[in-house]
Protein backbone atom coordinates (compact mmCIF):
# COMPACT_ATOMS: atom_id res chain seq x y z
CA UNK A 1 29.65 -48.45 47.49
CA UNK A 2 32.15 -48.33 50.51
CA UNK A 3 31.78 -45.29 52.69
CA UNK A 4 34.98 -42.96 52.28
CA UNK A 5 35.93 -39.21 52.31
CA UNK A 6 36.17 -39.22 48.57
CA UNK A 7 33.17 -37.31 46.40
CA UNK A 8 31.90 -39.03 43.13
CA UNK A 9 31.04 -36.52 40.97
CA UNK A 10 28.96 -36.67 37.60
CA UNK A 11 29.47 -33.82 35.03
CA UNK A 12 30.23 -33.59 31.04
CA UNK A 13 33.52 -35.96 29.98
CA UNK A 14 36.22 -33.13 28.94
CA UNK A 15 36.95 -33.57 25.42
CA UNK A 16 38.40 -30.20 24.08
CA UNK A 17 41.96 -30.61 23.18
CA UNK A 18 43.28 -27.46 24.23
CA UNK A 19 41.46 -28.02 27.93
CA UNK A 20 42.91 -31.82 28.06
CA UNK A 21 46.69 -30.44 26.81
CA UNK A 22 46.02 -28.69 29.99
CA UNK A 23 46.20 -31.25 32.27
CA UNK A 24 48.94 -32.81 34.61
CA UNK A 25 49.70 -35.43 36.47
CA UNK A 26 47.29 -37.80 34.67
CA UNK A 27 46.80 -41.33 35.93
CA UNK A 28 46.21 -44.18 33.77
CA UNK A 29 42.34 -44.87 34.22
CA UNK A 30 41.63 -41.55 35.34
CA UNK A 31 38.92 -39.38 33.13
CA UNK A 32 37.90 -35.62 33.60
CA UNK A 33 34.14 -33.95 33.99
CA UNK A 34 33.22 -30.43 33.43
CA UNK A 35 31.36 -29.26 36.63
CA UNK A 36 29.65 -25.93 36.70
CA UNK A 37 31.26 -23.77 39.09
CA UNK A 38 27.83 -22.88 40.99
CA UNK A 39 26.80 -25.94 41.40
CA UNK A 40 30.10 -26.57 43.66
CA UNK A 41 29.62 -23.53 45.71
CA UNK A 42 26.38 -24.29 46.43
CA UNK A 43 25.89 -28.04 47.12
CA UNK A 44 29.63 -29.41 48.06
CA UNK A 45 29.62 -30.63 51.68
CA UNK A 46 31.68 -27.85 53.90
CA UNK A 47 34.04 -29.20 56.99
């Protein structure tokens, strides 16, 4: 893997059509993952 800024995540693919209607500015190739909120707070890296 090549060292950037960016953070790989791993969480549960979004399939819920209502949640996915929801999205914007969707890229082709991109996908979406369902991260619990506390796990965020709690163990993204702070600047």
């Amino acid at each position: 893997m090549t060292v950037s800024r960016d953070i790989v995540v791993q969480g549960y693919t979004v399939t819920d059509a209502e949640d996915v209607a929801q999205l914007q500015n969707v890229l082709d190739g991109e996908s979406f993952v369902r991260i619990p909120r506390e796990l965020l707070t709690r163990f993204a890296p702070k600047e």
